[in-house]
N, C-alpha and C. Protein backbone atom coordinates (compact mmCIF):
# COMPACT_ATOMS: atom_id res chain seq x y z
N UNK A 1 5.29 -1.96 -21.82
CA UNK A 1 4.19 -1.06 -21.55
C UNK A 1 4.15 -0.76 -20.05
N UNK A 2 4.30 0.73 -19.27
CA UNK A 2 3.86 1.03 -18.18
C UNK A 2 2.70 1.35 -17.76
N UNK A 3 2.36 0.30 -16.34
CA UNK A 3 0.76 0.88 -16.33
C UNK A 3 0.72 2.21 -15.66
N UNK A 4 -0.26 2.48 -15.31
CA UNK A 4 -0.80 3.88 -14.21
C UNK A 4 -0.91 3.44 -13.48
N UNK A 5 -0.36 4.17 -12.14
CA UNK A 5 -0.75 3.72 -10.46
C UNK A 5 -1.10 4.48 -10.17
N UNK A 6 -2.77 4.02 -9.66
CA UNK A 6 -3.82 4.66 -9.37
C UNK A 6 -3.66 4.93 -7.66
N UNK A 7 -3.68 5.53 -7.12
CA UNK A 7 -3.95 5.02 -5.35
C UNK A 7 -5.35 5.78 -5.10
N UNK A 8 -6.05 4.80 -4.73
CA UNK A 8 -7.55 5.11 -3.98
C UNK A 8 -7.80 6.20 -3.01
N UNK A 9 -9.07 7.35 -2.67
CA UNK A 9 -8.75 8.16 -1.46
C UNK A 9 -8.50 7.67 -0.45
N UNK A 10 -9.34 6.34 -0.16
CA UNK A 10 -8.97 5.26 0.95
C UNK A 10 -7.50 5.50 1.59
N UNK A 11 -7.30 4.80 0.56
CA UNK A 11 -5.34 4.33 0.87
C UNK A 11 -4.59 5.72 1.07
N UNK A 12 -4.81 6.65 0.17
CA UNK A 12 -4.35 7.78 0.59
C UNK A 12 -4.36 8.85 1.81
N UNK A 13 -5.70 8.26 2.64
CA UNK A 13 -6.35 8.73 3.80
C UNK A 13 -4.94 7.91 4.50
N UNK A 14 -5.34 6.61 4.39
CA UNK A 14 -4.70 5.45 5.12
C UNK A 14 -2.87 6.25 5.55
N UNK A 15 -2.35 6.46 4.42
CA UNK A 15 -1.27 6.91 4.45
C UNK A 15 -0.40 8.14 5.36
N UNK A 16 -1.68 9.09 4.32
CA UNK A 16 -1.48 10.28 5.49
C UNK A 16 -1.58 10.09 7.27
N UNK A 17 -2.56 9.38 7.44
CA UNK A 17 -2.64 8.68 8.66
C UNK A 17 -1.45 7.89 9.52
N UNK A 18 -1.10 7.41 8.80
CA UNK A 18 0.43 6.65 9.06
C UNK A 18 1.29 7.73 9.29
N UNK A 19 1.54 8.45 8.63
CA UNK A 19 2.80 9.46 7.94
C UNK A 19 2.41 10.43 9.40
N UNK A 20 1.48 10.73 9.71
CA UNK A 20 1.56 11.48 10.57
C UNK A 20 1.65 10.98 12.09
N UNK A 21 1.25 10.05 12.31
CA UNK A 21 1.55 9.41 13.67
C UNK A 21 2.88 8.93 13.64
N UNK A 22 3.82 8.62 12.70
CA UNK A 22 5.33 8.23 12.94
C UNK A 22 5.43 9.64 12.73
N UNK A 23 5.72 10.62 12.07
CA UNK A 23 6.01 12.15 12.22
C UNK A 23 5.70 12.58 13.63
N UNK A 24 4.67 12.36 13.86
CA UNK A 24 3.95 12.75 15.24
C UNK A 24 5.51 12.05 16.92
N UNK A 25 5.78 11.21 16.32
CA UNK A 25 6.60 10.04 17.42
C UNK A 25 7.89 10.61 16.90
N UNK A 26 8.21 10.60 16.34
CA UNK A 26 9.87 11.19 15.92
C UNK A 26 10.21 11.78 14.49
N UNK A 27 10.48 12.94 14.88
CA UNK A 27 10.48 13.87 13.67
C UNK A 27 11.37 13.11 12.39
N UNK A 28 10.94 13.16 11.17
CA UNK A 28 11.88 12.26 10.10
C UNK A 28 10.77 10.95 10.09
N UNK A 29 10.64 10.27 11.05
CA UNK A 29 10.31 8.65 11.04
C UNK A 29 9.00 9.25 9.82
N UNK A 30 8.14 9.79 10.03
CA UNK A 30 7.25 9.68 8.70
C UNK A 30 7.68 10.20 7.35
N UNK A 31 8.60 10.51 7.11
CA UNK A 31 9.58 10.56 5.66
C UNK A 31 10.15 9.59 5.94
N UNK A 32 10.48 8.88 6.32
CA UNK A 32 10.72 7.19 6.58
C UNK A 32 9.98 6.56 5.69
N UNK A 33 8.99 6.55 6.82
CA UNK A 33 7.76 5.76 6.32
C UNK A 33 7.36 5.98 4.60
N UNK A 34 6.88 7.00 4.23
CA UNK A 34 7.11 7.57 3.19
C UNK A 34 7.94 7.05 2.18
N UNK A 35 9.16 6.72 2.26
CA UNK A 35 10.00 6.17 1.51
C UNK A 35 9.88 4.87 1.20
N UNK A 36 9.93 4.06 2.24
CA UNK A 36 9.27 2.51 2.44
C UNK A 36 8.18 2.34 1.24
N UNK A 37 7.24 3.37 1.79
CA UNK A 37 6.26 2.62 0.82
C UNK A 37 6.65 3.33 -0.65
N UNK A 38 6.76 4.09 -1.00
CA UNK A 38 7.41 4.51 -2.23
C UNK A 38 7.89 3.29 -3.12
N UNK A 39 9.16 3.03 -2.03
CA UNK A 39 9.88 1.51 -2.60
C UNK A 39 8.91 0.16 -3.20
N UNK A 40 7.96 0.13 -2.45
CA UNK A 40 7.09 -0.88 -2.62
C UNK A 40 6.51 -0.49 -3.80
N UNK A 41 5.69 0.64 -3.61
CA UNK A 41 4.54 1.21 -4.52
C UNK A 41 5.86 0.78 -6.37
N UNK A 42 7.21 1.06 -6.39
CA UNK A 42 7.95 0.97 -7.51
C UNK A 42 8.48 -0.32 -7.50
N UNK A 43 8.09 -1.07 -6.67
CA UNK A 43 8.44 -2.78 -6.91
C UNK A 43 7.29 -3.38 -7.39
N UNK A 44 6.42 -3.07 -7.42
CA UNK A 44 4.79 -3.61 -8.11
C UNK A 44 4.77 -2.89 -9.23
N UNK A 45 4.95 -1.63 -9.43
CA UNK A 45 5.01 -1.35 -11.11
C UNK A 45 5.84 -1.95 -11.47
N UNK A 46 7.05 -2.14 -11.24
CA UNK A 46 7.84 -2.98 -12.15
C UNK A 46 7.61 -5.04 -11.92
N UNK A 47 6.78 -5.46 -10.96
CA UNK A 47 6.28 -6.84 -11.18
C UNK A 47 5.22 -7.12 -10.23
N UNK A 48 3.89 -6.57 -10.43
CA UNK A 48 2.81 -7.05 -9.89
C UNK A 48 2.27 -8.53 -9.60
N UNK A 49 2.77 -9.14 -10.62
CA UNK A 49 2.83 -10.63 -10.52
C UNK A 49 3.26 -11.41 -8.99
N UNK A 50 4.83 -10.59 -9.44
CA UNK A 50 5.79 -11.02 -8.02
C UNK A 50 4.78 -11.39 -6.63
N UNK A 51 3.74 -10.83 -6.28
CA UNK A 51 3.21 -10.56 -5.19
C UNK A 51 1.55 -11.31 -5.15
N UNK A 52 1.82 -12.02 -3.97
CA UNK A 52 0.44 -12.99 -3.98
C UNK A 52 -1.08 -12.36 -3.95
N UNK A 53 -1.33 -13.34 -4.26
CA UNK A 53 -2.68 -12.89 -4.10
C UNK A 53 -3.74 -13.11 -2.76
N UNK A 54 -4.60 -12.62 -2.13
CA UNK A 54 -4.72 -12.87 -0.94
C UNK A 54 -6.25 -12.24 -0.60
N UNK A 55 -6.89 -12.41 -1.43
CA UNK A 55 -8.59 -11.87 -1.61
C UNK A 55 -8.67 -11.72 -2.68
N UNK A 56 -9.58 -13.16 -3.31
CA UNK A 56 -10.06 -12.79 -4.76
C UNK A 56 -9.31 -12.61 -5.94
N UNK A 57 -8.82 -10.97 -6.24
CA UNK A 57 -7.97 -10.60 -6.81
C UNK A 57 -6.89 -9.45 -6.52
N UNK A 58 -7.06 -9.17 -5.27
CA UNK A 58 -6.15 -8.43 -4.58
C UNK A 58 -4.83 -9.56 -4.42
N UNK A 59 -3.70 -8.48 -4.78
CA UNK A 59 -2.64 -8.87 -4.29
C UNK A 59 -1.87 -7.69 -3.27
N UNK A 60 -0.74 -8.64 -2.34
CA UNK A 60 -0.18 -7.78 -1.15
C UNK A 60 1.09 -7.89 -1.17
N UNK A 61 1.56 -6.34 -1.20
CA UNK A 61 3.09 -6.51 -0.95
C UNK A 61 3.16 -5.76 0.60
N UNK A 62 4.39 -6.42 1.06
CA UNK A 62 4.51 -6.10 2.63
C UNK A 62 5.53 -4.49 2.73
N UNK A 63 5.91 -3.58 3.14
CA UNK A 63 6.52 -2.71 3.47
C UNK A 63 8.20 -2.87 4.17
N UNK A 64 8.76 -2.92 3.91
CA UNK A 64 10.41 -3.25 5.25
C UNK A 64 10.08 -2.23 5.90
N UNK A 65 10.37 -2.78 7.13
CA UNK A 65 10.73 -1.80 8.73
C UNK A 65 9.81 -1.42 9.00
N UNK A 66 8.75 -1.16 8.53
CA UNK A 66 7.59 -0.90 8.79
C UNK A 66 6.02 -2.14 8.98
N UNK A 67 5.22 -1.73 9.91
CA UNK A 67 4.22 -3.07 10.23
C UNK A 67 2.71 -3.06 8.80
N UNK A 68 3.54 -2.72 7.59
CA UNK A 68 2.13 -2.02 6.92
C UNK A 68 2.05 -2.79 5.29
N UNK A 69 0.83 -3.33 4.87
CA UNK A 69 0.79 -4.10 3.66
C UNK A 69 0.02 -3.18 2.77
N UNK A 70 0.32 -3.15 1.90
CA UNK A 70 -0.07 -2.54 0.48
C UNK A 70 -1.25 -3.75 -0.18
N UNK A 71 -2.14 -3.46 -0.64
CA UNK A 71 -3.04 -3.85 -0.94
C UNK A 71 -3.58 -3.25 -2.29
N UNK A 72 -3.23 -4.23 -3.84
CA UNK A 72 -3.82 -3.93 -4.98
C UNK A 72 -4.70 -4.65 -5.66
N UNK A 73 -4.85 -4.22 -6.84
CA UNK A 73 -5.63 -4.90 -8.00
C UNK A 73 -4.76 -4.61 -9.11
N UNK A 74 -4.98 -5.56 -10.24
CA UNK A 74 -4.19 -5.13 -11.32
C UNK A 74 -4.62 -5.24 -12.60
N UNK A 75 -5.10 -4.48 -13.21
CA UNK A 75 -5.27 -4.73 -14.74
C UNK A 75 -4.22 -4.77 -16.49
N UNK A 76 -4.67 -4.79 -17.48
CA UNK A 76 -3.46 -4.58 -18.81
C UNK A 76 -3.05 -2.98 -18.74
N UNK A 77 -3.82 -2.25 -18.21
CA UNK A 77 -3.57 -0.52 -18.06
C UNK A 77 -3.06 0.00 -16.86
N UNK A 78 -3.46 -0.72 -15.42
CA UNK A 78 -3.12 -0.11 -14.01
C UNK A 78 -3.13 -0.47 -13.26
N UNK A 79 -2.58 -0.12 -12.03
CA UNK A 79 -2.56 -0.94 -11.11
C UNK A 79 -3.66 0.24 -10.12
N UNK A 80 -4.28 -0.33 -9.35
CA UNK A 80 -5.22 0.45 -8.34
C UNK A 80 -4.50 0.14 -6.98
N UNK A 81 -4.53 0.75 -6.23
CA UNK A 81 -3.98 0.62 -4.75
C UNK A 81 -5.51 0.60 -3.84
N UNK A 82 -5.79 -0.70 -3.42
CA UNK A 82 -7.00 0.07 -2.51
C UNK A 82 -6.74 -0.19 -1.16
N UNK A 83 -5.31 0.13 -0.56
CA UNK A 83 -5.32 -0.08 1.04
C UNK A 83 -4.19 0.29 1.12
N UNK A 84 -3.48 1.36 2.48
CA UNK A 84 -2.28 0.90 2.61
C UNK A 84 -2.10 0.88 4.12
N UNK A 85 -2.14 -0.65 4.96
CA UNK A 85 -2.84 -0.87 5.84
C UNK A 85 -2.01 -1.44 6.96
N UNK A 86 -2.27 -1.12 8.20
CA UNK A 86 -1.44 -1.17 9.34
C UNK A 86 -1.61 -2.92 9.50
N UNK A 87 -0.85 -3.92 9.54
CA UNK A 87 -0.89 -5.09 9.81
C UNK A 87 -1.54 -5.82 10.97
N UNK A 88 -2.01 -4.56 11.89
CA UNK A 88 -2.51 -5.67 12.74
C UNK A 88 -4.14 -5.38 13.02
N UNK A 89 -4.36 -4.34 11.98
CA UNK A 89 -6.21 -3.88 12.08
C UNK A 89 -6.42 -5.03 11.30
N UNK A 90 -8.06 -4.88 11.67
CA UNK A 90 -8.98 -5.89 11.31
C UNK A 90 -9.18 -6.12 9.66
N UNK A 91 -8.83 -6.89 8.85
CA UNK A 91 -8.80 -6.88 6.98
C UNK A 91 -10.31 -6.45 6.44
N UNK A 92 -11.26 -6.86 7.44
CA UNK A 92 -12.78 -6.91 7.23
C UNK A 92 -12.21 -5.18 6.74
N UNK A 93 -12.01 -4.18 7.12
CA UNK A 93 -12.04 -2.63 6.86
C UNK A 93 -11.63 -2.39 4.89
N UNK A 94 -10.03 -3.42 4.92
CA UNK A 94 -9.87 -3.38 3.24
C UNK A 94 -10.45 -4.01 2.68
N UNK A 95 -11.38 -5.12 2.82
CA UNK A 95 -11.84 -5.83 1.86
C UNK A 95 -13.22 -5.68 1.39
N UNK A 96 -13.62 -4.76 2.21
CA UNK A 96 -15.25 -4.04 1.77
C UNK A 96 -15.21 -3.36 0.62
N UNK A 97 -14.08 -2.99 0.49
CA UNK A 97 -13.24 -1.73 -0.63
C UNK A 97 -13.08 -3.00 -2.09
N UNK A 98 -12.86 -3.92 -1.96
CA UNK A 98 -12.90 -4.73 -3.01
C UNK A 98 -14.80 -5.30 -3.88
């Protein structure tokens, strides 16, 4: 059974945000970025488990090459994305969202 991956406006704000300050620094690097998390976002649909848990019931997968953690929830139907978050801001910002 495949779930649905939901991503939050949050995280999607979060993203665009990212995507454009590495775009902004070197043309390509935010289709980089972009890709990275892609990879991730299709390593948690295929094993959400894989990835700890680290608030409650959020679990975090980390990004390669990039400083940025993915932040979900997971149910029998979907996975929700509620962060996709620069590693060195304050967590207090994603975890209000939980």
């Amino acid at each position: 059974m495949s779930r649905r991956l939901i991503v939050r406006p949050e995280a999607e704000a979060e993203l665009t945000e990212a995507f454009d300050w590495y775009e902004d620094r070197v043309s390509g690097l935010g289709s980089d970025f972009l890709l990275c998390v892609d990879a991730v976002l299709n390593a948690i649909l295929r094993n959400p488990q894989h990835y700890p848990r680290v608030h409650r019931i959020v679990r975090r997968a980390l990004t390669r090459r990039f400083p940025y953690e993915v932040f979900f929830v997971e149910d029998d139907e979907r996975i929700v994305v509620l962060s996709i978050f620069h590693a060195k801001r304050n967590p207090k910002r994603w975890q209000e969202r939980v």
